[in-house]
N, C-alpha and C. Protein backbone atom coordinates (compact mmCIF):
# COMPACT_ATOMS: atom_id res chain seq x y z
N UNK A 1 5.77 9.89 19.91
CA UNK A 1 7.22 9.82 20.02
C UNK A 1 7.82 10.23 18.68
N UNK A 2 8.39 11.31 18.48
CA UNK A 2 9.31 11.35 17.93
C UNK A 2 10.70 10.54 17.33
N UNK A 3 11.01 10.40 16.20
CA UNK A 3 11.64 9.80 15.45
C UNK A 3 13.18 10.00 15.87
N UNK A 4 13.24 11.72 15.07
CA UNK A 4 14.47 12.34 15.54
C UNK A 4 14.19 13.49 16.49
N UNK A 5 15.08 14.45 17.24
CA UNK A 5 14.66 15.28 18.34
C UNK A 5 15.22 16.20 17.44
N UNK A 6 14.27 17.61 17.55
CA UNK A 6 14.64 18.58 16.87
C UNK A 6 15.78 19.25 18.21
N UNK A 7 16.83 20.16 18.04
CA UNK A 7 17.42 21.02 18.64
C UNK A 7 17.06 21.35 19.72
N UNK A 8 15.42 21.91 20.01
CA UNK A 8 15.07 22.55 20.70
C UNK A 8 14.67 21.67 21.86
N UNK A 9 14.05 20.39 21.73
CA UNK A 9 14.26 19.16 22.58
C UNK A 9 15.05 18.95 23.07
N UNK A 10 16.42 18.76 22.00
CA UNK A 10 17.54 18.54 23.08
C UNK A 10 18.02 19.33 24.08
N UNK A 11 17.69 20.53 23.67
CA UNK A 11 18.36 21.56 25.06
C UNK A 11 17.37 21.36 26.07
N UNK A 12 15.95 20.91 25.90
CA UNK A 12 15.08 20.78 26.58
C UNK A 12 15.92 19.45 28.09
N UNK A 13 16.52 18.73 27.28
CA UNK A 13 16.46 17.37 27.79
C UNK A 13 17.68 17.74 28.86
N UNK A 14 18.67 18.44 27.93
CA UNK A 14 19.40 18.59 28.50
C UNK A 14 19.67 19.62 30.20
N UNK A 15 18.82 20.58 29.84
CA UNK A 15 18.40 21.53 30.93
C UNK A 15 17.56 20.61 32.01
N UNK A 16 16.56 19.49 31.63
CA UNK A 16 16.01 19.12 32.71
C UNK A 16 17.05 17.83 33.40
N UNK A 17 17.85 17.37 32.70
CA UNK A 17 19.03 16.69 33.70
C UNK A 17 19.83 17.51 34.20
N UNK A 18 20.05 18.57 34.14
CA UNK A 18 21.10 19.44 35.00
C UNK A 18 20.00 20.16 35.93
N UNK A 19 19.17 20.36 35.70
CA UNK A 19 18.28 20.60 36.76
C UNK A 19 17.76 19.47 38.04
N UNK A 20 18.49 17.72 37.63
CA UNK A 20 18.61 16.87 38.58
C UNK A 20 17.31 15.46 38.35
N UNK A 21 17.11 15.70 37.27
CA UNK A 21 15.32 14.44 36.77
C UNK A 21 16.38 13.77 36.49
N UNK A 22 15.65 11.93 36.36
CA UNK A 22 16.31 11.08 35.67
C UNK A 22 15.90 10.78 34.25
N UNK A 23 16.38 9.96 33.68
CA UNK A 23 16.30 9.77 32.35
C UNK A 23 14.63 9.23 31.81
N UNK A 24 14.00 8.47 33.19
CA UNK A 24 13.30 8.09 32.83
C UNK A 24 12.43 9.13 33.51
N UNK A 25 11.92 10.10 33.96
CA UNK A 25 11.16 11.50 34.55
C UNK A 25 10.94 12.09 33.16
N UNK A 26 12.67 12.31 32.58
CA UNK A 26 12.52 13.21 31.67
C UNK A 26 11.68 12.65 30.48
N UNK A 27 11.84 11.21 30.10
CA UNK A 27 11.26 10.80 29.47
C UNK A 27 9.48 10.91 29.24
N UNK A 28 9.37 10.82 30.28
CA UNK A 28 7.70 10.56 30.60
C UNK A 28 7.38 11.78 30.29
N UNK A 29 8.07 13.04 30.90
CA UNK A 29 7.67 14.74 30.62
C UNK A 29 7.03 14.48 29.31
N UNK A 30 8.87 14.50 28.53
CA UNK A 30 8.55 15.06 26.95
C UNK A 30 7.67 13.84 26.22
N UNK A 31 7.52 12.60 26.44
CA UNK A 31 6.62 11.61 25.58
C UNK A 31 7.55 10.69 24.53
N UNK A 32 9.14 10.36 24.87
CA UNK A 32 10.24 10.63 24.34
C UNK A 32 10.62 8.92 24.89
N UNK A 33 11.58 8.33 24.19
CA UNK A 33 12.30 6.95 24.78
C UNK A 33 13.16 7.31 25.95
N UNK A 34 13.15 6.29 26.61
CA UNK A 34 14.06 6.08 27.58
C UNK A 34 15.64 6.81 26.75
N UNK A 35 16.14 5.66 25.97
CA UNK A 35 17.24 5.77 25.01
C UNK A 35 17.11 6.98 24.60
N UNK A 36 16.33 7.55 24.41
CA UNK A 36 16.28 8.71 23.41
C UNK A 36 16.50 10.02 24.57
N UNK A 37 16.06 10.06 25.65
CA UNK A 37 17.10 11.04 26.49
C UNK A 37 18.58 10.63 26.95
N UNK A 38 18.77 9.20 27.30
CA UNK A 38 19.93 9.03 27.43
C UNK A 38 21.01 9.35 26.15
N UNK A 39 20.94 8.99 25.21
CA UNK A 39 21.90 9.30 23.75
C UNK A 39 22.26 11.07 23.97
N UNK A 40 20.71 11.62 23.94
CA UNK A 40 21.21 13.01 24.36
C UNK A 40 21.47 13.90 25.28
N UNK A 41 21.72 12.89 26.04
CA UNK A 41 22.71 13.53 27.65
C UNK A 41 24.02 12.85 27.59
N UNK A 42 24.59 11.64 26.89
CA UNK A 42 25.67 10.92 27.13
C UNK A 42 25.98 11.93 25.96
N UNK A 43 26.08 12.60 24.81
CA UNK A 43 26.38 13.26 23.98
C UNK A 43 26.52 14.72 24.29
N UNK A 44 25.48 15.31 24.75
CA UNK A 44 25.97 16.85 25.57
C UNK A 44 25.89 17.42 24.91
N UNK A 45 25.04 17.29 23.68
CA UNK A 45 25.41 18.73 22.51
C UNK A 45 24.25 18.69 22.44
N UNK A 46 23.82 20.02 22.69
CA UNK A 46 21.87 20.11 21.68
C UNK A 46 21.99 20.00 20.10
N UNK A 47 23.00 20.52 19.52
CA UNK A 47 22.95 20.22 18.10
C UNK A 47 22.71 18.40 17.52
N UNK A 48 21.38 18.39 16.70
CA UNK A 48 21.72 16.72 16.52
C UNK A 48 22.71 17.06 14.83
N UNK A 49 23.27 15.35 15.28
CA UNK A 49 24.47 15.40 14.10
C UNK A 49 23.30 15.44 12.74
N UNK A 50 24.04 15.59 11.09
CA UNK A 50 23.58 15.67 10.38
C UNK A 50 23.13 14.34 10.32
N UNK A 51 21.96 14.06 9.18
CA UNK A 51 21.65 12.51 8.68
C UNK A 51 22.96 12.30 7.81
N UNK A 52 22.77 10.76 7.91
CA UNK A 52 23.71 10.37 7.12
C UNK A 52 23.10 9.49 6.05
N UNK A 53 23.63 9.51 4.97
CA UNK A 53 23.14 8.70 3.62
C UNK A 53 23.36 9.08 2.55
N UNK A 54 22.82 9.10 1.19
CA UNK A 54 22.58 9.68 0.29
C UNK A 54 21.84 10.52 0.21
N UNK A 55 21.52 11.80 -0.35
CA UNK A 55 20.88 12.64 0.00
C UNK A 55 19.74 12.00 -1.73
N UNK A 56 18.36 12.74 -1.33
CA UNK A 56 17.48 12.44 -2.40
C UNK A 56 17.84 12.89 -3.74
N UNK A 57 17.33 12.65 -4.39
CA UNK A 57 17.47 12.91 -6.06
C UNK A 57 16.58 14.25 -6.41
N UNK A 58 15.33 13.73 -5.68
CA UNK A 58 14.15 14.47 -5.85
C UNK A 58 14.22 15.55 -4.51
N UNK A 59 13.41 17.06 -4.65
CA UNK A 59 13.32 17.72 -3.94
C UNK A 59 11.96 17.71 -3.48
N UNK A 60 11.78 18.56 -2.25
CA UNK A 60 10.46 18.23 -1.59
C UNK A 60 8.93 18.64 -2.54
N UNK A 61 9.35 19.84 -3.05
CA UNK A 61 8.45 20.23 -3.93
C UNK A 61 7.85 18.57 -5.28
N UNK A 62 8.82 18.26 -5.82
CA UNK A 62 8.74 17.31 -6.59
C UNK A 62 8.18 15.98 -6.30
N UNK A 63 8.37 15.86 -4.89
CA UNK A 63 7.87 14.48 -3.96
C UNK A 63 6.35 15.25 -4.07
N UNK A 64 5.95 16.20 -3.65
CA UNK A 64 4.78 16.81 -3.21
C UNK A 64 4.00 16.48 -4.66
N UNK A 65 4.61 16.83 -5.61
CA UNK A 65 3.99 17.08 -7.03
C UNK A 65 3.49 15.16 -7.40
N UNK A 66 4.60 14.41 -7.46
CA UNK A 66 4.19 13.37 -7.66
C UNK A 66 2.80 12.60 -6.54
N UNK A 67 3.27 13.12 -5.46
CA UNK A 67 2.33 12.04 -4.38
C UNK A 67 0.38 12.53 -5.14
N UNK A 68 0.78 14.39 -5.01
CA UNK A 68 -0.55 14.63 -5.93
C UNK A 68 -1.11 14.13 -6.95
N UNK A 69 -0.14 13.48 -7.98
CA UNK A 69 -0.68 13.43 -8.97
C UNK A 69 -1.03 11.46 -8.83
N UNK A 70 -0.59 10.93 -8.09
CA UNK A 70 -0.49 9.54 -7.37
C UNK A 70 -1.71 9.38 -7.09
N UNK A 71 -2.43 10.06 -5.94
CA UNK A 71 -3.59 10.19 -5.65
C UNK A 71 -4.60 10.80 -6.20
N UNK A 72 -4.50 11.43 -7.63
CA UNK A 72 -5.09 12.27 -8.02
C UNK A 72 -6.55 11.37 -8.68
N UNK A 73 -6.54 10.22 -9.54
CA UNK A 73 -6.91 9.44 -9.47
C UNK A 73 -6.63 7.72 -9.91
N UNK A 74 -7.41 6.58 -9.47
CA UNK A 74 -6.90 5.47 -9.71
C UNK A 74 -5.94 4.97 -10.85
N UNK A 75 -6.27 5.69 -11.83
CA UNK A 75 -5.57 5.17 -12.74
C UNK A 75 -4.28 5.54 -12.99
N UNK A 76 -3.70 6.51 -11.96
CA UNK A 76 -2.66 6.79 -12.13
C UNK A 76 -1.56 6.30 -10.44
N UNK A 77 -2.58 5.62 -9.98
CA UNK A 77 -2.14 4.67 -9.13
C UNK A 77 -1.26 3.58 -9.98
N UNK A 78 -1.93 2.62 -10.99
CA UNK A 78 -1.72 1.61 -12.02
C UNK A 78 -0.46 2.12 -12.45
N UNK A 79 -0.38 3.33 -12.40
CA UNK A 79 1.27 3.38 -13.72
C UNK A 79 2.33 2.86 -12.89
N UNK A 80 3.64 2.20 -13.57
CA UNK A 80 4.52 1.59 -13.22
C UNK A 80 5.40 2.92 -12.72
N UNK A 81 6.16 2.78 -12.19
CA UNK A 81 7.47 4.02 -11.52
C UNK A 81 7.80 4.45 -13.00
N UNK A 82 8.45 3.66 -13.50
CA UNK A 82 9.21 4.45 -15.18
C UNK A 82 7.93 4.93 -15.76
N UNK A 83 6.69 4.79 -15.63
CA UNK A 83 5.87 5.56 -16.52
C UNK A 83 5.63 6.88 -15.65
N UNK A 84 5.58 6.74 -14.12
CA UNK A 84 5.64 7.93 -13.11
C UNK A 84 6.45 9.56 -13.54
N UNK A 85 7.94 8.69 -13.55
CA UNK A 85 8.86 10.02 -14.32
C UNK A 85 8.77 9.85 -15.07
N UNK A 86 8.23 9.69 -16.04
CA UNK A 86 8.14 9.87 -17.62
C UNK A 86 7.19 11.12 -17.88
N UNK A 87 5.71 10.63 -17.53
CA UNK A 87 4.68 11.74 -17.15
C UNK A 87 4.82 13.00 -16.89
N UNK A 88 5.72 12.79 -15.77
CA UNK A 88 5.82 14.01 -14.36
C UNK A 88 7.14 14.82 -15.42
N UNK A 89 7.84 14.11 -15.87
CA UNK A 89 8.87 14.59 -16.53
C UNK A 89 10.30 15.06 -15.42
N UNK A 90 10.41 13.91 -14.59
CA UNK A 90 10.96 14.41 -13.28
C UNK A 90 12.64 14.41 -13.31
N UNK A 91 13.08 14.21 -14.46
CA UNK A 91 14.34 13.90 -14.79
C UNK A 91 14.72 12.42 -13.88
N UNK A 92 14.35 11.76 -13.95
CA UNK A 92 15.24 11.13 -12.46
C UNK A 92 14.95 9.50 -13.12
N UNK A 93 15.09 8.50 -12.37
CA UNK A 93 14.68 6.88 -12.99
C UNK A 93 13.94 6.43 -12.04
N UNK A 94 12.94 5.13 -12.43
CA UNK A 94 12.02 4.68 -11.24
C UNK A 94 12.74 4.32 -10.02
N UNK A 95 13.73 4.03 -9.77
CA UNK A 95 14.28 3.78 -8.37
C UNK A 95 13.84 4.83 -7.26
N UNK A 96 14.28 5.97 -8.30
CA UNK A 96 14.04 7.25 -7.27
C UNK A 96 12.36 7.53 -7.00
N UNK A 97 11.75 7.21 -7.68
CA UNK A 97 10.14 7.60 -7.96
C UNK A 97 10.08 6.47 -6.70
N UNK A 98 10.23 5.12 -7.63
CA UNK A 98 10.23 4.34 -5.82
C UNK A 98 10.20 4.40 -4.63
N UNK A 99 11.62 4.70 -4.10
CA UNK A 99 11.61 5.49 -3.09
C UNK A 99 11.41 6.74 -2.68
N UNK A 100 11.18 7.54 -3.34
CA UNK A 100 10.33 9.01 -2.99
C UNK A 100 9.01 8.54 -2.73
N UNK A 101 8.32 7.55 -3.42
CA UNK A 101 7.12 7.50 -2.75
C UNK A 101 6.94 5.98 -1.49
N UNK A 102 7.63 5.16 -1.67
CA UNK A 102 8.08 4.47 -0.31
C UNK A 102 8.29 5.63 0.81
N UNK A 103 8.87 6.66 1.24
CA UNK A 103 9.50 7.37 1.96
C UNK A 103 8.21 8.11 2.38
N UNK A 104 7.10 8.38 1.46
CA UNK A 104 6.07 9.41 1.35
C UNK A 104 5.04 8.00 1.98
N UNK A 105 5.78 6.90 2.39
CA UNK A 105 4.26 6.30 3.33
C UNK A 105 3.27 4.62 1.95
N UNK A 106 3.97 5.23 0.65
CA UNK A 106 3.15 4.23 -0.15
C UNK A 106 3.79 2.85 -0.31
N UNK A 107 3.01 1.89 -0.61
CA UNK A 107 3.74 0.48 -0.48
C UNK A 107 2.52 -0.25 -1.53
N UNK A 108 3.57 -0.59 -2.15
CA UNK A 108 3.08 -1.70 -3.64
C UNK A 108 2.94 -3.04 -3.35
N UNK A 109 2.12 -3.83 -3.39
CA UNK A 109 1.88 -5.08 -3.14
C UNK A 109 0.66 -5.44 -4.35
N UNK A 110 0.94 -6.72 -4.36
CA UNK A 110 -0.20 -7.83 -5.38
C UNK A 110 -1.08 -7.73 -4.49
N UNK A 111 -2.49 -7.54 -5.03
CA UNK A 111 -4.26 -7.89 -4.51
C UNK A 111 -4.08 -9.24 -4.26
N UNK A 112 -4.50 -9.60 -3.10
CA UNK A 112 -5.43 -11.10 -3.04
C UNK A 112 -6.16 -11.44 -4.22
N UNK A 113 -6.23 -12.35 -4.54
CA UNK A 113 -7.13 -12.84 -5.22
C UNK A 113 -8.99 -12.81 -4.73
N UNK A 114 -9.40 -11.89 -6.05
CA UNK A 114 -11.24 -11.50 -5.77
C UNK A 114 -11.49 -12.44 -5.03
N UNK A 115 -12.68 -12.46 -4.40
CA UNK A 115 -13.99 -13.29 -4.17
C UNK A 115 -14.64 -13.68 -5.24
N UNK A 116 -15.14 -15.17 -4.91
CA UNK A 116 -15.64 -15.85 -6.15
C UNK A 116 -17.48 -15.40 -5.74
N UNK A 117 -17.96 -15.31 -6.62
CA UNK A 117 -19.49 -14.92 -6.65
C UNK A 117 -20.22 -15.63 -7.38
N UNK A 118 -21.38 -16.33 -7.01
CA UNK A 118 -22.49 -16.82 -7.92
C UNK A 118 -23.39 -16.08 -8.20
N UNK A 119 -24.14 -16.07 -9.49
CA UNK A 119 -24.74 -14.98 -9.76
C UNK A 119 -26.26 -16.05 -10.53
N UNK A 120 -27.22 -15.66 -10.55
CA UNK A 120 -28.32 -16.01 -11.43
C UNK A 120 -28.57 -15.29 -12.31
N UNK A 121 -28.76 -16.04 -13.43
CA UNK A 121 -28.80 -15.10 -15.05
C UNK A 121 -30.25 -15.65 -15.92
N UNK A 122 -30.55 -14.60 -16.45
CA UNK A 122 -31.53 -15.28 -17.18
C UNK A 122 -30.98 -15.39 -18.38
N UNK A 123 -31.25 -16.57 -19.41
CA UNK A 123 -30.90 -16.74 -20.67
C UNK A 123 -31.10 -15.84 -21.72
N UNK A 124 -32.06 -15.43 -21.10
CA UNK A 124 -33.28 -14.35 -22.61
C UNK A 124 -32.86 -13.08 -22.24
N UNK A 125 -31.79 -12.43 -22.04
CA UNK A 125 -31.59 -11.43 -20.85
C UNK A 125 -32.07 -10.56 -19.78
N UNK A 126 -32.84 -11.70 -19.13
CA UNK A 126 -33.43 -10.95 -17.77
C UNK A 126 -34.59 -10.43 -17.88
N UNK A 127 -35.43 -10.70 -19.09
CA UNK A 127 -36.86 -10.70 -19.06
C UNK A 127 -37.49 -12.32 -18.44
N UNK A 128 -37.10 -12.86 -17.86
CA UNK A 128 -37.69 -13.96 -17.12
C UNK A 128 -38.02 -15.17 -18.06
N UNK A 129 -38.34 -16.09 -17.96
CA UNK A 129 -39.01 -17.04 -18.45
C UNK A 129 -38.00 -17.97 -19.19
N UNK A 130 -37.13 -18.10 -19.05
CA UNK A 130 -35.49 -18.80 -19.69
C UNK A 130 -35.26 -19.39 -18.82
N UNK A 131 -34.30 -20.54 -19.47
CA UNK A 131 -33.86 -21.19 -18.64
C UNK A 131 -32.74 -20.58 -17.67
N UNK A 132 -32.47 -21.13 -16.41
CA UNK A 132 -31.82 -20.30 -15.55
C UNK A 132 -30.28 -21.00 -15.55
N UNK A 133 -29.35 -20.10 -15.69
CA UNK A 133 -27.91 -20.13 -15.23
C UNK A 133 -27.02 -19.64 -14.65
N UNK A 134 -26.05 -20.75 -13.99
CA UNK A 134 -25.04 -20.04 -13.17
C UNK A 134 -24.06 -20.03 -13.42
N UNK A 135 -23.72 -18.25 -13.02
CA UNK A 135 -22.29 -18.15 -13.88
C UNK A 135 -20.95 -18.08 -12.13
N UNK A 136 -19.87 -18.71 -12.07
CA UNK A 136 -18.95 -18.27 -11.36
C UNK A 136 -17.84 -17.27 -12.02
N UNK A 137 -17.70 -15.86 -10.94
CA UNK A 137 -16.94 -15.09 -11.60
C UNK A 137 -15.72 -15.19 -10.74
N UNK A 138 -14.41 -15.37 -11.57
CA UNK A 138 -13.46 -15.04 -10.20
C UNK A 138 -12.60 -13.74 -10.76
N UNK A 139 -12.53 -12.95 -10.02
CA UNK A 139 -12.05 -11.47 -10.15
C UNK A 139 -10.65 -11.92 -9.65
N UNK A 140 -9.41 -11.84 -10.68
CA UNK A 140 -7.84 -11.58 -9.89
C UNK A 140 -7.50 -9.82 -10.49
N UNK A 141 -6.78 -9.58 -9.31
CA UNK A 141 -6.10 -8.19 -9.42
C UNK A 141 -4.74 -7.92 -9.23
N UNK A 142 -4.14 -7.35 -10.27
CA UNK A 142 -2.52 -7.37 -9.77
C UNK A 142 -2.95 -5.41 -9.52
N UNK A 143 -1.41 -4.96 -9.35
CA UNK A 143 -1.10 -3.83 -9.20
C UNK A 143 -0.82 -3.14 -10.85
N UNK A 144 -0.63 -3.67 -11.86
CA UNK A 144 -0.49 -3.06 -12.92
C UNK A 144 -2.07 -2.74 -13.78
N UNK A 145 -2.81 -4.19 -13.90
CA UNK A 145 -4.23 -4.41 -14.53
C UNK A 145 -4.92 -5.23 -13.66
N UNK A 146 -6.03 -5.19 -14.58
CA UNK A 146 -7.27 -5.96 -13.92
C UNK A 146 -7.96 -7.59 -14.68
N UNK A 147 -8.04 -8.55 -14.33
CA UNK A 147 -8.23 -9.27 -15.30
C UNK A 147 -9.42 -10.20 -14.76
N UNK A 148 -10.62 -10.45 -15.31
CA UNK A 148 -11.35 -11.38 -15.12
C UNK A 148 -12.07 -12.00 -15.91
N UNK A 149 -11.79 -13.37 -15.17
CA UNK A 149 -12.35 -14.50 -16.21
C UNK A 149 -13.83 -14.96 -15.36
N UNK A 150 -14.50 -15.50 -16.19
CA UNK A 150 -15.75 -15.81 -15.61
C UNK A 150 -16.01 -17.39 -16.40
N UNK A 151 -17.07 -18.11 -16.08
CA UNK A 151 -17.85 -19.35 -16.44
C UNK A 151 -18.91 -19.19 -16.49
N UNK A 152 -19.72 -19.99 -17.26
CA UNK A 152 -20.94 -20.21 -17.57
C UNK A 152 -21.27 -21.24 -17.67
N UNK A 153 -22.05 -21.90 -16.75
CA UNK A 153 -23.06 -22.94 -17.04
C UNK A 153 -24.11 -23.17 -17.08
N UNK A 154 -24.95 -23.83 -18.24
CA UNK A 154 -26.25 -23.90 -17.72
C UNK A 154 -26.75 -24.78 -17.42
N UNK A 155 -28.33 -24.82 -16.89
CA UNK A 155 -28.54 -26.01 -16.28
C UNK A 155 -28.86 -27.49 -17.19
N UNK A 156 -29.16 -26.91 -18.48
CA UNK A 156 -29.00 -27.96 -19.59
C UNK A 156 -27.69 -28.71 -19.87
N UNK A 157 -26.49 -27.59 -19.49
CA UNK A 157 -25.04 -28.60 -19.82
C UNK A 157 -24.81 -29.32 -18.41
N UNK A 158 -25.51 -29.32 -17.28
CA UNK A 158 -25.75 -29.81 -15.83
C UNK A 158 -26.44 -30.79 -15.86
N UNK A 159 -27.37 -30.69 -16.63
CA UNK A 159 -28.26 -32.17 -16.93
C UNK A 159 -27.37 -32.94 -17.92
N UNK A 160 -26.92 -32.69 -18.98
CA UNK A 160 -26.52 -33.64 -19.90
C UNK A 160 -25.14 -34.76 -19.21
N UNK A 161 -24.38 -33.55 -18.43
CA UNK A 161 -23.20 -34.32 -17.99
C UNK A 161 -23.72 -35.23 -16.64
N UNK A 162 -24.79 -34.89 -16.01
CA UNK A 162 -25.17 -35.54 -15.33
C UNK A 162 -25.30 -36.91 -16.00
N UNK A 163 -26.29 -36.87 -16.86
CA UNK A 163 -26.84 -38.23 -17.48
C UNK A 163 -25.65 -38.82 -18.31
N UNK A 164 -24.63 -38.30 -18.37
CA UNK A 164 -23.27 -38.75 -19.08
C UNK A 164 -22.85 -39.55 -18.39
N UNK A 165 -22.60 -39.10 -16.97
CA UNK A 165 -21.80 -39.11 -15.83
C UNK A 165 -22.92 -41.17 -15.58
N UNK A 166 -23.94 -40.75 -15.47
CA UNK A 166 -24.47 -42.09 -14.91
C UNK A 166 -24.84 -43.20 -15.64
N UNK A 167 -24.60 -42.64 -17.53
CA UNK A 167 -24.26 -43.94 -18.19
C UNK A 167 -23.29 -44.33 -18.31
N UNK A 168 -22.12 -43.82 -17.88
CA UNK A 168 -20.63 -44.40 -17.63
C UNK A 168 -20.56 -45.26 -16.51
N UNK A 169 -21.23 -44.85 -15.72
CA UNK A 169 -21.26 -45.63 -14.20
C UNK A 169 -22.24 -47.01 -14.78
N UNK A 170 -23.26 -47.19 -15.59
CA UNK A 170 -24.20 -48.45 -15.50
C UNK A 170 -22.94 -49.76 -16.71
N UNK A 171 -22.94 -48.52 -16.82
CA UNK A 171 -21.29 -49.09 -17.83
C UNK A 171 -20.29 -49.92 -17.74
């Protein structure tokens, strides 16, 4: 389904109601809304009206140039909009970078928070025979950086607080 009907639709739509289909025939033909043949038969003009709004800042070429260089790779995902036209040198301010690439399909949101992972480590680094520890890593991700903090424990600071833990209790 189509969004807006180009011209050539509408005369389409329009020729097959004067040829005697209903709104909903014609519909099913072209793959089209109900509403969306009726508007352009209660209207009668194949011409559709202009859009209305503000017109863009940016031209199509320039949308094209940024989305490339967007995807070109990750790290230029990370840049903020004002660092976008700055780069690109696009004359324009992040609002517009914003929505030129909102419009182009992209949408900015905060990561979930990583998955937490346990990992086994050897002390001696991984030539074996050390005592063994576990580290929890938790990975958070925003949309600007990357930040992770991790823990370490070993099983010696696991024993001690243990035996901490149960002379407080005889206590």
């Amino acid at each position: 389904m189509a969004r807006h009907l180009s011209k050539e639709s509408r005369a389409d739509i329009l020729r097959l109601r004067a040829q005697g289909l209903t709104y909903k025939e014609i519909a099913e033909r072209k793959g089209i809304t109900h509403r969306q043949v009726q508007w352009t038969c209660e209207s009668g003009d194949p011409t559709p009206k202009r859009r209305t709004g503000r017109p863009s800042q940016l031209s199509r070429a320039q949308v094209n140039r940024l989305v490339e260089y967007v995807c070109a790779s990750p790290e230029n995902r990370q840049l903020s909009y004002l660092e976008l036209a700055t780069v690109l040198q696009l004359g324009v301010g992040q609002f517009a970078v914003r929505n030129a690439l909102y419009n182009a399909g992209f949408r900015r949101r905060v990561a979930r928070e990583g998955r937490r992972e346990l990992h086994r480590i050897d002390s001696d680094g991984g030539g074996g025979g050390g005592d063994a520890a576990t580290a929890a890593t938790t990975t958070t991700t925003t949309t600007t950086d990357i930040q992770t903090t991790s823990t370490t424990t070993t099983t010696a600071d696991i024993q001690t607080t243990a035996e901490t833990q149960s002379r407080d209790e005889r206590e």
